[in-house]
PDB file of N, CA and C in Angstrom:
ATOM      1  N   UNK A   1     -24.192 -60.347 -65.367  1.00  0.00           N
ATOM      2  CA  UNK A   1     -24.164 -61.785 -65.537  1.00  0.00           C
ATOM      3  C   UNK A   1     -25.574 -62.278 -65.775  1.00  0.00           C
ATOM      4  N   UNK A   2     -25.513 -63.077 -66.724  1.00  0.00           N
ATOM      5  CA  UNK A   2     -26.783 -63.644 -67.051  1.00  0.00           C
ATOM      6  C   UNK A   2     -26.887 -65.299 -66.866  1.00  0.00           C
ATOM      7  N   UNK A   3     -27.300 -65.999 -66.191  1.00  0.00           N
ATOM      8  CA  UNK A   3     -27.394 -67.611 -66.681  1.00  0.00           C
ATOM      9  C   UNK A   3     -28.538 -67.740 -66.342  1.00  0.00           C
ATOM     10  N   UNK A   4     -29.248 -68.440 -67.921  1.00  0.00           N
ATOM     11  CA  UNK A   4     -30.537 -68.778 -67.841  1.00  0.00           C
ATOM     12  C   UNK A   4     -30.751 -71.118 -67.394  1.00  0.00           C
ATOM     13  N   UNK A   5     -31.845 -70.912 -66.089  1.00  0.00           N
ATOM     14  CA  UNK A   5     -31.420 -72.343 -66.163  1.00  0.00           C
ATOM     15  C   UNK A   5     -33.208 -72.634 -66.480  1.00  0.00           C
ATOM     16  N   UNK A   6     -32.901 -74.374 -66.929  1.00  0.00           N
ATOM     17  CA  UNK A   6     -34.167 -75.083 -67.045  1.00  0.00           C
ATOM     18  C   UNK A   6     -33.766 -75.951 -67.069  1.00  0.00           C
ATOM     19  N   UNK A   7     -35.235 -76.615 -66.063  1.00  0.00           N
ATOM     20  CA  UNK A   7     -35.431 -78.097 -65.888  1.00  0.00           C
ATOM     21  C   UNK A   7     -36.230 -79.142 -66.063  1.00  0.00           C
ATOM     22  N   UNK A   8     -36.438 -79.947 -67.324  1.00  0.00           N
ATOM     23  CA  UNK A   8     -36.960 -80.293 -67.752  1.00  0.00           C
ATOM     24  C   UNK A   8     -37.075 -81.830 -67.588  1.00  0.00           C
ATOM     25  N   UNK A   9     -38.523 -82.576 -67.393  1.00  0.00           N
ATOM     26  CA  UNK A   9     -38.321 -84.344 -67.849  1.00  0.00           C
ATOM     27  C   UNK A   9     -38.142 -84.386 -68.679  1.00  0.00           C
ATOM     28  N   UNK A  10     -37.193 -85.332 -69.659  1.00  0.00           N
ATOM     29  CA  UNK A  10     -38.157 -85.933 -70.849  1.00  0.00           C
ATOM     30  C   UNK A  10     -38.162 -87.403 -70.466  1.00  0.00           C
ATOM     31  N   UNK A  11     -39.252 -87.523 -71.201  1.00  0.00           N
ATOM     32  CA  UNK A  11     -40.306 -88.703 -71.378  1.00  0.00           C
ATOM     33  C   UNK A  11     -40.129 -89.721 -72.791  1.00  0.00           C
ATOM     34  N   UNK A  12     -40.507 -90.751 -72.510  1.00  0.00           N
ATOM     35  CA  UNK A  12     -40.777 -91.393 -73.488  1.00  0.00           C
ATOM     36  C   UNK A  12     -41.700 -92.835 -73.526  1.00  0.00           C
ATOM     37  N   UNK A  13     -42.940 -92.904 -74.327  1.00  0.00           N
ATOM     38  CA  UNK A  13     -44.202 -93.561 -73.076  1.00  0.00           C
ATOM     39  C   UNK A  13     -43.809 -94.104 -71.766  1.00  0.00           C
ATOM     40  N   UNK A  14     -44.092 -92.605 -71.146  1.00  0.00           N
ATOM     41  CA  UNK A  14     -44.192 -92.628 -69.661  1.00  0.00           C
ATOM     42  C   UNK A  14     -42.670 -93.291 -69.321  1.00  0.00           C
ATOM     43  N   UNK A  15     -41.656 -93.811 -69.708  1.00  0.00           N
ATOM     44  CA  UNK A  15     -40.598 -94.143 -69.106  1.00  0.00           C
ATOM     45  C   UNK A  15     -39.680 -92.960 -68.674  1.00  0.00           C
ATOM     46  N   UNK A  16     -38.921 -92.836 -67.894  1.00  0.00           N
ATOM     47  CA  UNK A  16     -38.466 -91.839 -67.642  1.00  0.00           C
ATOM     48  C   UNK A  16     -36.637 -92.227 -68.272  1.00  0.00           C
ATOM     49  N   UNK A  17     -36.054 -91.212 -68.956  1.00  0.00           N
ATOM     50  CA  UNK A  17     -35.237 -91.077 -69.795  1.00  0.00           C
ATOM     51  C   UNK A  17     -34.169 -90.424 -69.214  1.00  0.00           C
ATOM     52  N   UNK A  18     -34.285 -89.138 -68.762  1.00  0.00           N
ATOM     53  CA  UNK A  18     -33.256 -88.523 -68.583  1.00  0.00           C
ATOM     54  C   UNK A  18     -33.823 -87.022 -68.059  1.00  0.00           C
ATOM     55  N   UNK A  19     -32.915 -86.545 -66.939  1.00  0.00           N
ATOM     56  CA  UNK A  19     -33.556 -84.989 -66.637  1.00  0.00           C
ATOM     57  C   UNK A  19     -32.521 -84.202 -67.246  1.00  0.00           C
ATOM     58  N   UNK A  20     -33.153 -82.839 -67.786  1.00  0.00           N
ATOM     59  CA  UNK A  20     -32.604 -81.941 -68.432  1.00  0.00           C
ATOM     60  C   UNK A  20     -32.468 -80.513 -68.119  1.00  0.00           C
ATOM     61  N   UNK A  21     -30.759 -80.179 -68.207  1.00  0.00           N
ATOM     62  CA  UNK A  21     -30.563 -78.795 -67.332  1.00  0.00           C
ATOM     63  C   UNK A  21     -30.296 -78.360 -68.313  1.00  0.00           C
ATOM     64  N   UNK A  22     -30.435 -76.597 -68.295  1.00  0.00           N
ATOM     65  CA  UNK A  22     -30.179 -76.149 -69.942  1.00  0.00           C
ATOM     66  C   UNK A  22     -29.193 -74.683 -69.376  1.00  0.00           C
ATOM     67  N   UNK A  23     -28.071 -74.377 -69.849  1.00  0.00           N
ATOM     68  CA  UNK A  23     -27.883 -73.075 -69.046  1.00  0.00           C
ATOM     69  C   UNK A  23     -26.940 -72.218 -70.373  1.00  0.00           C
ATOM     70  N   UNK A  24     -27.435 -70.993 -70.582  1.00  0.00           N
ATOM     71  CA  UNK A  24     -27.028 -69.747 -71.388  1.00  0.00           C
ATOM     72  C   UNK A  24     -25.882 -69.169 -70.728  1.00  0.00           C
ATOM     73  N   UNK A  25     -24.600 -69.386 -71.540  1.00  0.00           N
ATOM     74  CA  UNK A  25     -23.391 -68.852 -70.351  1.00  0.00           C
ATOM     75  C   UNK A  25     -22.872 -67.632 -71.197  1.00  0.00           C
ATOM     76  N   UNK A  26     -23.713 -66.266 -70.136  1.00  0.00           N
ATOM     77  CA  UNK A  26     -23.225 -64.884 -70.924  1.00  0.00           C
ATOM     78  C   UNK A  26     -22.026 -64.056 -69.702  1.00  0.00           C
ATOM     79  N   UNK A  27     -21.132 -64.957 -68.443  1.00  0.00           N
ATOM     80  CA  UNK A  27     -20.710 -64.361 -68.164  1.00  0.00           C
ATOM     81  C   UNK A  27     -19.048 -64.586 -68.536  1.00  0.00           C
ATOM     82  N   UNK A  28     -18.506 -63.174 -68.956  1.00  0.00           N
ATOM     83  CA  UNK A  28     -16.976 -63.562 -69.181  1.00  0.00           C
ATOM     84  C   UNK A  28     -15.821 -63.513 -68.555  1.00  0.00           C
ATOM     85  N   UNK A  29     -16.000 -63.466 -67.281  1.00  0.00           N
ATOM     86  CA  UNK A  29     -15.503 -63.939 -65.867  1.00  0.00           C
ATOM     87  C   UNK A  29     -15.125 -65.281 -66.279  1.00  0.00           C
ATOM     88  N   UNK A  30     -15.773 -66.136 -66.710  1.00  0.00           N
ATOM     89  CA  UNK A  30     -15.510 -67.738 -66.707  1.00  0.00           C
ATOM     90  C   UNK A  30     -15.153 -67.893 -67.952  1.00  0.00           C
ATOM     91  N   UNK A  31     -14.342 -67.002 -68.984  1.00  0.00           N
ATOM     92  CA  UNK A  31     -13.507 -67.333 -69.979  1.00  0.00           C
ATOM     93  C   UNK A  31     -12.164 -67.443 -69.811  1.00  0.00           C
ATOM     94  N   UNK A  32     -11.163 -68.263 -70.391  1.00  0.00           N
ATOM     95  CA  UNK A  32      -9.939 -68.561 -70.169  1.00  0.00           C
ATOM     96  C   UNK A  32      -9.367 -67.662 -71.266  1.00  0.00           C
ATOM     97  N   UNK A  33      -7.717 -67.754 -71.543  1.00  0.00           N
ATOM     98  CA  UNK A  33      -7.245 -66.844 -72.539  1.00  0.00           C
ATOM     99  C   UNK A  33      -7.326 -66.694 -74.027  1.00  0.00           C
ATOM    100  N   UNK A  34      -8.253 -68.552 -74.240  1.00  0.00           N
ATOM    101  CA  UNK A  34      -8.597 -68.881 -75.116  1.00  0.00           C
ATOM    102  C   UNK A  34      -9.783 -68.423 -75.857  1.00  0.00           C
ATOM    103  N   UNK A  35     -10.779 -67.718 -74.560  1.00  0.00           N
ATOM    104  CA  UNK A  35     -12.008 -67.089 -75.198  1.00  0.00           C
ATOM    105  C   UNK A  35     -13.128 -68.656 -75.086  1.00  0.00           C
ATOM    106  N   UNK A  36     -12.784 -69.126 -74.259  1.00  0.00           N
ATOM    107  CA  UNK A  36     -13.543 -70.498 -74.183  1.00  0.00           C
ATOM    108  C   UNK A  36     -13.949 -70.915 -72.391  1.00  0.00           C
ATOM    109  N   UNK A  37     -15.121 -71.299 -72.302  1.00  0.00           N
ATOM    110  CA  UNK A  37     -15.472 -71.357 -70.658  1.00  0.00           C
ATOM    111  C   UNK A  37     -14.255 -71.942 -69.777  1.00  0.00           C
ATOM    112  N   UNK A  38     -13.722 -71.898 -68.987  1.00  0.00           N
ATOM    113  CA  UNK A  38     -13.105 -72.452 -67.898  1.00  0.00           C
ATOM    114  C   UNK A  38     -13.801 -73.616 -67.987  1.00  0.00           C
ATOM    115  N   UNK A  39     -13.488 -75.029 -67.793  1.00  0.00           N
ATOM    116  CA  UNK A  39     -13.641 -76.687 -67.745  1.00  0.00           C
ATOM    117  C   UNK A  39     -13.847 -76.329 -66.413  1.00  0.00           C
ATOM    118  N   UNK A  40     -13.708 -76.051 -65.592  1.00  0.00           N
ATOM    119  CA  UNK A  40     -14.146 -76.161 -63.863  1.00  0.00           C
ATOM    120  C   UNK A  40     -15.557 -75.652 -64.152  1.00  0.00           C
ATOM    121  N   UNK A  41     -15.980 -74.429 -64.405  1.00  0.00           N
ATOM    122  CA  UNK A  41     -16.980 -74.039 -64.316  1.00  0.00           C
ATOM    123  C   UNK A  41     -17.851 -74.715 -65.368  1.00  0.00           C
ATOM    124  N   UNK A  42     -17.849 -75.621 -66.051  1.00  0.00           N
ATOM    125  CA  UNK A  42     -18.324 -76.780 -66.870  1.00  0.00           C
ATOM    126  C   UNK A  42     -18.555 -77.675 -65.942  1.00  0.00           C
ATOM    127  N   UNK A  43     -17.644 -78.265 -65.682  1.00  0.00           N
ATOM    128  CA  UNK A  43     -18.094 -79.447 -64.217  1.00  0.00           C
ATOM    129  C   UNK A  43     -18.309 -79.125 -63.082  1.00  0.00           C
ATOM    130  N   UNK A  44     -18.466 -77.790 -62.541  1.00  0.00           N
ATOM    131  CA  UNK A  44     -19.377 -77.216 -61.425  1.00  0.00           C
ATOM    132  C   UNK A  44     -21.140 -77.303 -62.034  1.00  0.00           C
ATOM    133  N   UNK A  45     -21.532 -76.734 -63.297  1.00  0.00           N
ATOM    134  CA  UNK A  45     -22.785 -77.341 -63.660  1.00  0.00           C
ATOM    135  C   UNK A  45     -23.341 -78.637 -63.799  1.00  0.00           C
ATOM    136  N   UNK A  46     -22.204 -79.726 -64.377  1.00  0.00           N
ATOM    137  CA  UNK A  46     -22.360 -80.902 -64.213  1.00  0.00           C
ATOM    138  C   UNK A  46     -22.507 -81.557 -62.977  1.00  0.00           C
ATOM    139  N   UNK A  47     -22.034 -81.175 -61.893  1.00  0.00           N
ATOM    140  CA  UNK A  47     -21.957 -81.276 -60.857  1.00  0.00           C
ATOM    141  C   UNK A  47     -23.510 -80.911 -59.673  1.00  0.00           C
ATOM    142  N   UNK A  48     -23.714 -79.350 -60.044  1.00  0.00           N
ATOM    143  CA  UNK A  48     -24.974 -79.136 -59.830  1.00  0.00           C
ATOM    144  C   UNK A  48     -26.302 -79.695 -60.307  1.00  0.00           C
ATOM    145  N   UNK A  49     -26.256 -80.077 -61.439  1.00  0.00           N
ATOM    146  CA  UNK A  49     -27.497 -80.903 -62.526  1.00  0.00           C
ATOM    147  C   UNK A  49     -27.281 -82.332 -61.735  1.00  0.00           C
ATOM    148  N   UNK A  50     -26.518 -83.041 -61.555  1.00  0.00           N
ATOM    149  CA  UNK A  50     -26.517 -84.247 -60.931  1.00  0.00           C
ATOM    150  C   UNK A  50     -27.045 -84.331 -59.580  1.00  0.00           C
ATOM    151  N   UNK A  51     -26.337 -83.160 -59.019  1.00  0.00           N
ATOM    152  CA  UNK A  51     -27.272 -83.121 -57.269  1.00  0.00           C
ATOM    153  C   UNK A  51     -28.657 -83.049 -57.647  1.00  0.00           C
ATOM    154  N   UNK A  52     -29.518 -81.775 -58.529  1.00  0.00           N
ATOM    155  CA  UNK A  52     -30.568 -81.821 -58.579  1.00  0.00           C
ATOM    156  C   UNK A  52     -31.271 -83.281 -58.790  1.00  0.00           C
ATOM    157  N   UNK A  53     -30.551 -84.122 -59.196  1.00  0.00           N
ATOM    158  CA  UNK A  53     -31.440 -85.451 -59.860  1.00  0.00           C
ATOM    159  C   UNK A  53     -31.148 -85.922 -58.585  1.00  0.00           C
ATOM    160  N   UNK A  54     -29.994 -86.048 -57.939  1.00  0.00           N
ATOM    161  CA  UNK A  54     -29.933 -86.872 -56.386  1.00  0.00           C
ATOM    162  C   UNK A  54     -30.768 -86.732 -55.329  1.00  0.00           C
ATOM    163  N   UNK A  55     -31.068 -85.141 -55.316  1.00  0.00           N
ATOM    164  CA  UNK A  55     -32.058 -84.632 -54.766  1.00  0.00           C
ATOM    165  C   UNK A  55     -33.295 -85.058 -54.654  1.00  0.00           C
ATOM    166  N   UNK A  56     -33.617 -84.789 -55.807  1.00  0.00           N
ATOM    167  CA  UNK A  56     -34.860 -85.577 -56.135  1.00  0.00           C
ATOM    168  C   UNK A  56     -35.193 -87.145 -56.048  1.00  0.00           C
ATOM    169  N   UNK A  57     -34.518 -87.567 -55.898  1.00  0.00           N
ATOM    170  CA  UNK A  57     -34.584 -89.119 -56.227  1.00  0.00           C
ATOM    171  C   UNK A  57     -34.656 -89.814 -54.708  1.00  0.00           C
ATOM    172  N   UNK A  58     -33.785 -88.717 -53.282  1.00  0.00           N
ATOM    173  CA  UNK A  58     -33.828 -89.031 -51.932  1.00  0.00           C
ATOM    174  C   UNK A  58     -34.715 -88.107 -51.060  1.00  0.00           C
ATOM    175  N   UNK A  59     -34.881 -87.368 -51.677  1.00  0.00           N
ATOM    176  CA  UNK A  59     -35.443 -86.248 -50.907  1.00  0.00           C
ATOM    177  C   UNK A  59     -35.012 -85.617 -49.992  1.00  0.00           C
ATOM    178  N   UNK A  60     -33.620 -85.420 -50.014  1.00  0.00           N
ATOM    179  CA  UNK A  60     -32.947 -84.554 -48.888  1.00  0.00           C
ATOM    180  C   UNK A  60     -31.795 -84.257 -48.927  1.00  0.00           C
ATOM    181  N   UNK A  61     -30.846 -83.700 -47.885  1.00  0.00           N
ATOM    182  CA  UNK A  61     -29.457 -83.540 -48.771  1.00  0.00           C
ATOM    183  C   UNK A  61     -28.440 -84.950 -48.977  1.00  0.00           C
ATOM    184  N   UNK A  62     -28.203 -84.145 -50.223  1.00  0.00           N
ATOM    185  CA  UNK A  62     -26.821 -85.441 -50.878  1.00  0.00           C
ATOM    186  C   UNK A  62     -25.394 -84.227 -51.088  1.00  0.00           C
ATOM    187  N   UNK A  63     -24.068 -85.379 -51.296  1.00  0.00           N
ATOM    188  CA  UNK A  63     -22.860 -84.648 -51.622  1.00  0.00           C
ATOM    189  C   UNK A  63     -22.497 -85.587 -52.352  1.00  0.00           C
ATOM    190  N   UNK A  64     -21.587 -84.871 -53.591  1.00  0.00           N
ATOM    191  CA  UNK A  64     -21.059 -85.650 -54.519  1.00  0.00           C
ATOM    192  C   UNK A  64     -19.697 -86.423 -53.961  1.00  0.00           C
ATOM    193  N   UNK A  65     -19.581 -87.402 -53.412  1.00  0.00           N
ATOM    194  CA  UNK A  65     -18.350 -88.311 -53.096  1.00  0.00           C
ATOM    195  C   UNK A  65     -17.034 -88.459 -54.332  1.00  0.00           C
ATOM    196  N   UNK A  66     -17.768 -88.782 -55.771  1.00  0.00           N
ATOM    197  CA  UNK A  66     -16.516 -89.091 -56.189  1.00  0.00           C
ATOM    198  C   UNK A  66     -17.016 -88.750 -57.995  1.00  0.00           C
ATOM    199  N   UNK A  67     -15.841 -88.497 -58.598  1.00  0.00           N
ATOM    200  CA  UNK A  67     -16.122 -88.056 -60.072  1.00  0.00           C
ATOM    201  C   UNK A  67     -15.405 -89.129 -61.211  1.00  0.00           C
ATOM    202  N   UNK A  68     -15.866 -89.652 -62.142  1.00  0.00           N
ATOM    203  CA  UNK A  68     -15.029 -90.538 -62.839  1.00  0.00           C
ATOM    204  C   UNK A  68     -14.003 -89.669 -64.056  1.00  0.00           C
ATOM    205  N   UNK A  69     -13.493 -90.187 -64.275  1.00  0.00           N
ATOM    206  CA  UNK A  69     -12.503 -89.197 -65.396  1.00  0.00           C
ATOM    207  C   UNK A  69     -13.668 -89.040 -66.491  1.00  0.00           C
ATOM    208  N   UNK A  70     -13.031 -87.702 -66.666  1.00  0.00           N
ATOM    209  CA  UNK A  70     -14.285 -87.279 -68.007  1.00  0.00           C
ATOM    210  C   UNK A  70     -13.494 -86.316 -68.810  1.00  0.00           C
ATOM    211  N   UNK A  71     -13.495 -86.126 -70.095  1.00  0.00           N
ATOM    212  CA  UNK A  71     -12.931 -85.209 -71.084  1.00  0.00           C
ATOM    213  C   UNK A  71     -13.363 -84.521 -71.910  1.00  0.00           C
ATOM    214  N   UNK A  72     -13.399 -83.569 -72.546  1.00  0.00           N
ATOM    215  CA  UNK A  72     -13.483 -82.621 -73.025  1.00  0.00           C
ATOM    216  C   UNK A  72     -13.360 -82.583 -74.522  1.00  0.00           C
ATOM    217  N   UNK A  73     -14.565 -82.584 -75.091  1.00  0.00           N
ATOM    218  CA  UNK A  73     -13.771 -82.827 -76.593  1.00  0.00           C
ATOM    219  C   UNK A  73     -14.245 -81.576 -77.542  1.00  0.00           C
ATOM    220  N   UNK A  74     -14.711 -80.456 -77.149  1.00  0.00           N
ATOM    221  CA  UNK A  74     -14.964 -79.271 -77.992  1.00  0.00           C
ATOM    222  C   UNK A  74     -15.254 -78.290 -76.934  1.00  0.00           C
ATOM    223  N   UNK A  75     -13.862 -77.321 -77.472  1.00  0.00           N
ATOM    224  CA  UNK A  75     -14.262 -75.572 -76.158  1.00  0.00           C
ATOM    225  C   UNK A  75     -15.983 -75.464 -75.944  1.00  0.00           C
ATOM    226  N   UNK A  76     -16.294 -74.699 -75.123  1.00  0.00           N
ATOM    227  CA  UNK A  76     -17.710 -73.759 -74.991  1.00  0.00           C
ATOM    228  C   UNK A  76     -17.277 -72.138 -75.237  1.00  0.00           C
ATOM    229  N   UNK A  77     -18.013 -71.796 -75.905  1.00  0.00           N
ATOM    230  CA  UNK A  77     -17.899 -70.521 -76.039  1.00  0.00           C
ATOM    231  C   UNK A  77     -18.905 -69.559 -75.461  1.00  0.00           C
ATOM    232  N   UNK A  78     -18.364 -68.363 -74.916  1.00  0.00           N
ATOM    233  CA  UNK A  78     -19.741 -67.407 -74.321  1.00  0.00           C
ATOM    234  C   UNK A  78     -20.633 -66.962 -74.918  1.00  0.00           C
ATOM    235  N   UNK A  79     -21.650 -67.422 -74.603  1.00  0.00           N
ATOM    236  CA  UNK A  79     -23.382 -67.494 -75.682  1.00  0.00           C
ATOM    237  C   UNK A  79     -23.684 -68.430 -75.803  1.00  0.00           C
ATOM    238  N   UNK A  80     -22.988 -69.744 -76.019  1.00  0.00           N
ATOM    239  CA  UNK A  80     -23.499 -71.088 -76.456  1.00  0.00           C
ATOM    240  C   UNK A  80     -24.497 -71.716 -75.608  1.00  0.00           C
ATOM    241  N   UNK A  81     -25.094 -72.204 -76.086  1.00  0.00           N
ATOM    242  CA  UNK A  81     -26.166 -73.108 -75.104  1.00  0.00           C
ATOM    243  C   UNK A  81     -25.530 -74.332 -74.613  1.00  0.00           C
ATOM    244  N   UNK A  82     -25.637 -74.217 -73.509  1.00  0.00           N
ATOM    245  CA  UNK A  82     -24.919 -75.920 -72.907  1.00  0.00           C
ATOM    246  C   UNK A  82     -25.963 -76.404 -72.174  1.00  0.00           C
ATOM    247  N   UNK A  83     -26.397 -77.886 -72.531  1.00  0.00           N
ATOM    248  CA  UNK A  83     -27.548 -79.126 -72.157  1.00  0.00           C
ATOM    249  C   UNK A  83     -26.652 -79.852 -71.255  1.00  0.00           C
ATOM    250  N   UNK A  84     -27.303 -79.952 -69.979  1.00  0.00           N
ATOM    251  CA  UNK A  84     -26.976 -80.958 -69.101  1.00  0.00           C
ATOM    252  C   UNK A  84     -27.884 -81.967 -68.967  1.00  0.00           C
ATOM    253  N   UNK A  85     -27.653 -83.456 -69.403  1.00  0.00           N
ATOM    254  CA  UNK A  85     -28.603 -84.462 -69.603  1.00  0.00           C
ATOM    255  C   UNK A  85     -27.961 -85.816 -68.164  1.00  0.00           C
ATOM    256  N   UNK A  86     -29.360 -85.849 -67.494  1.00  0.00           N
ATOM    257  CA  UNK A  86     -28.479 -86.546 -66.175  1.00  0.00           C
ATOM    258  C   UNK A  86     -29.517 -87.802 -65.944  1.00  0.00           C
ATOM    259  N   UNK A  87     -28.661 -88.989 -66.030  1.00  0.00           N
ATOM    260  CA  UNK A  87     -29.861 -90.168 -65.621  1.00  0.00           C
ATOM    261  C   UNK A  87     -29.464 -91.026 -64.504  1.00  0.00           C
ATOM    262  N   UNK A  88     -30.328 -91.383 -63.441  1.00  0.00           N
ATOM    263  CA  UNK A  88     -29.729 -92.297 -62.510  1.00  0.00           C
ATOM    264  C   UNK A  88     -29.321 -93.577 -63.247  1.00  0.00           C
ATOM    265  N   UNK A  89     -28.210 -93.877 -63.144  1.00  0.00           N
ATOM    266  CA  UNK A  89     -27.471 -95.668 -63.617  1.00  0.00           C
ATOM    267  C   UNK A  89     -27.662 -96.315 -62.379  1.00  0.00           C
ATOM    268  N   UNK A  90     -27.662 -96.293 -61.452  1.00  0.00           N
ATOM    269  CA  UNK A  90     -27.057 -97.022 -60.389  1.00  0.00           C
ATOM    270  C   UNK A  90     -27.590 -96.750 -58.957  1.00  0.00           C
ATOM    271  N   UNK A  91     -28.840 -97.429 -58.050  1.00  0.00           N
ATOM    272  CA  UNK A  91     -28.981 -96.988 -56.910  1.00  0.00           C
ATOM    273  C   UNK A  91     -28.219 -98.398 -55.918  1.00  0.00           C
ATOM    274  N   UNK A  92     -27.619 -97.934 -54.700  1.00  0.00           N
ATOM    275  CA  UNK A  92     -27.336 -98.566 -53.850  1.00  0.00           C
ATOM    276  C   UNK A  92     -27.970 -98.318 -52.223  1.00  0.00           C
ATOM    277  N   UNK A  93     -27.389 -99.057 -51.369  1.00  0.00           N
ATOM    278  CA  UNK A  93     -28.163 -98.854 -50.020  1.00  0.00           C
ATOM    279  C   UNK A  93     -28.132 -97.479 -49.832  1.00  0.00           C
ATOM    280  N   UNK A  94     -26.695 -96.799 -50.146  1.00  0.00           N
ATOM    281  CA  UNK A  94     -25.873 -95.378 -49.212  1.00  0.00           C
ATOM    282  C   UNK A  94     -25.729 -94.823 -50.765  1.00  0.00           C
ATOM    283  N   UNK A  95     -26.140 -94.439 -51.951  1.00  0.00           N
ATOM    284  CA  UNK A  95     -25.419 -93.853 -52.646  1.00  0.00           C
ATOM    285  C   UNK A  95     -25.960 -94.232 -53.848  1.00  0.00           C
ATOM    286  N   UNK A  96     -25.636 -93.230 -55.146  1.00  0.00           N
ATOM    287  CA  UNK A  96     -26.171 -93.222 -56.171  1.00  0.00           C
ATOM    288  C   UNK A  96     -25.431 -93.347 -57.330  1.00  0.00           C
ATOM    289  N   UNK A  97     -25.616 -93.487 -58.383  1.00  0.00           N
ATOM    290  CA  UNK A  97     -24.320 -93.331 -59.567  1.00  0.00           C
ATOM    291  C   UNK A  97     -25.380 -92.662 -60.780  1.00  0.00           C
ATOM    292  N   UNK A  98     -24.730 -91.914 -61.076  1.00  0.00           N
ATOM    293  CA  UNK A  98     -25.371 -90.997 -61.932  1.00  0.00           C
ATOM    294  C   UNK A  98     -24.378 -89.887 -63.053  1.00  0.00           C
ATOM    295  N   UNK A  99     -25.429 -90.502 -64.317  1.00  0.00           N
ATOM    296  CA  UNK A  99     -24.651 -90.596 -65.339  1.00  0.00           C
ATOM    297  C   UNK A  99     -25.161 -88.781 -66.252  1.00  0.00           C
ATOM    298  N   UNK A 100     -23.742 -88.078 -66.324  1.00  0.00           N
ATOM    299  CA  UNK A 100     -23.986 -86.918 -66.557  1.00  0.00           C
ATOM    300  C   UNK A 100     -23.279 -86.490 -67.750  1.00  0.00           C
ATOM    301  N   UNK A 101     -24.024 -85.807 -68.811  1.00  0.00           N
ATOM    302  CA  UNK A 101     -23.860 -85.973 -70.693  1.00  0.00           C
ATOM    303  C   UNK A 101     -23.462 -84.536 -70.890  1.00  0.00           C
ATOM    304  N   UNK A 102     -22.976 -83.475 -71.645  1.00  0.00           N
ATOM    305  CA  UNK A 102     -23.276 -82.341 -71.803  1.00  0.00           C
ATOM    306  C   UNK A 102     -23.456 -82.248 -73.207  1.00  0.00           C
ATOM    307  N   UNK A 103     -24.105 -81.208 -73.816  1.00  0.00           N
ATOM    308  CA  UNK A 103     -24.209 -80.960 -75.154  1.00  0.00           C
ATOM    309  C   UNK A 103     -24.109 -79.372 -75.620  1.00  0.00           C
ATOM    310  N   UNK A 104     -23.560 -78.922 -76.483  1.00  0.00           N
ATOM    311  CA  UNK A 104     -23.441 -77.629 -76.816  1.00  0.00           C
ATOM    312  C   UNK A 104     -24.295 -77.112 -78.238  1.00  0.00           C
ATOM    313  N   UNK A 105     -24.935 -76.356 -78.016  1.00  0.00           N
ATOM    314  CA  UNK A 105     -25.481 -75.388 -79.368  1.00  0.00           C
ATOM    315  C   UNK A 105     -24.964 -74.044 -79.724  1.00  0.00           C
ATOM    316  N   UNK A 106     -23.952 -74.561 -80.575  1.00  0.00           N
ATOM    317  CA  UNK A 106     -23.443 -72.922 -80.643  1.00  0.00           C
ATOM    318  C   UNK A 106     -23.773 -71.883 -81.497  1.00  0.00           C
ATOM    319  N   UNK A 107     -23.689 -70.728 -80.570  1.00  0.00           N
ATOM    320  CA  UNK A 107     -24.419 -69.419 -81.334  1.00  0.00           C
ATOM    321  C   UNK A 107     -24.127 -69.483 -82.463  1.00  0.00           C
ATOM    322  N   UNK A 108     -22.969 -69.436 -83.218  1.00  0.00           N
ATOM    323  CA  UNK A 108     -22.706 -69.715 -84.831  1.00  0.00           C
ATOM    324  C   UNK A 108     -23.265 -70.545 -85.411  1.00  0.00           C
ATOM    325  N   UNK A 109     -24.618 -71.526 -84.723  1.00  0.00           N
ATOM    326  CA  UNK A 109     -25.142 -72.273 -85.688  1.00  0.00           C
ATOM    327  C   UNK A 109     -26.349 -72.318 -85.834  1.00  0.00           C
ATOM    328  N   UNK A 110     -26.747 -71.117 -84.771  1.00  0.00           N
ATOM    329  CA  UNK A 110     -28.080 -70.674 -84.824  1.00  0.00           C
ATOM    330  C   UNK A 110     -28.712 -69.575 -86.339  1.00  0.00           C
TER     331      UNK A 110
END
């Protein structure tokens, strides 16, 4: 099993934009019959990339309370590059809202 991760700011004069998780998915354990990642193990990264930003943002531990409906609009395939792009929307007294993007580069278009 291989997953490569990175975490990146980006910037834009000095405003802060969005943090960036990047992960190489070479294991095929997490393919369905379709030959396409399991959607759980898609929103287990989404899931993880968002704590990291929660993390950071409180400095200590957080748990994800609640998920909004989200869908799926193109398989992942094993090799593809998948971008997790995560920005805080929303701070409150007890809790955060945080807005989580994914993007795919697929090996066939490299």
């Amino acid at each position: 099993m291989k997953i490569v991760l990175l975490q990146i700011l980006i910037r834009d004069d000095d405003n802060f934009m969005a943090n960036f998780h990047m992960a190489s998915i070479k294991k095929y354990s997490n393919i369905n019959s379709n030959g396409h990642i399991f959607g759980g193990w898609i929103l287990s990264q989404m899931d993880s990339a968002g704590g990291v930003e929660a993390i950071r943002r409180v400095g200590g531990p957080v748990a994800t309370v609640a998920i909004e409906p989200m869908k799926f609009h193109a398989p992942i395939n094993v090799g593809d590059w998948m971008s997790v792009y995560t920005d805080i929307t929303k701070v409150g007294t007890t809790s955060l809202t945080i807005h989580i993007e994914v993007t795919v580069l697929s090996r066939e278009t490299e």
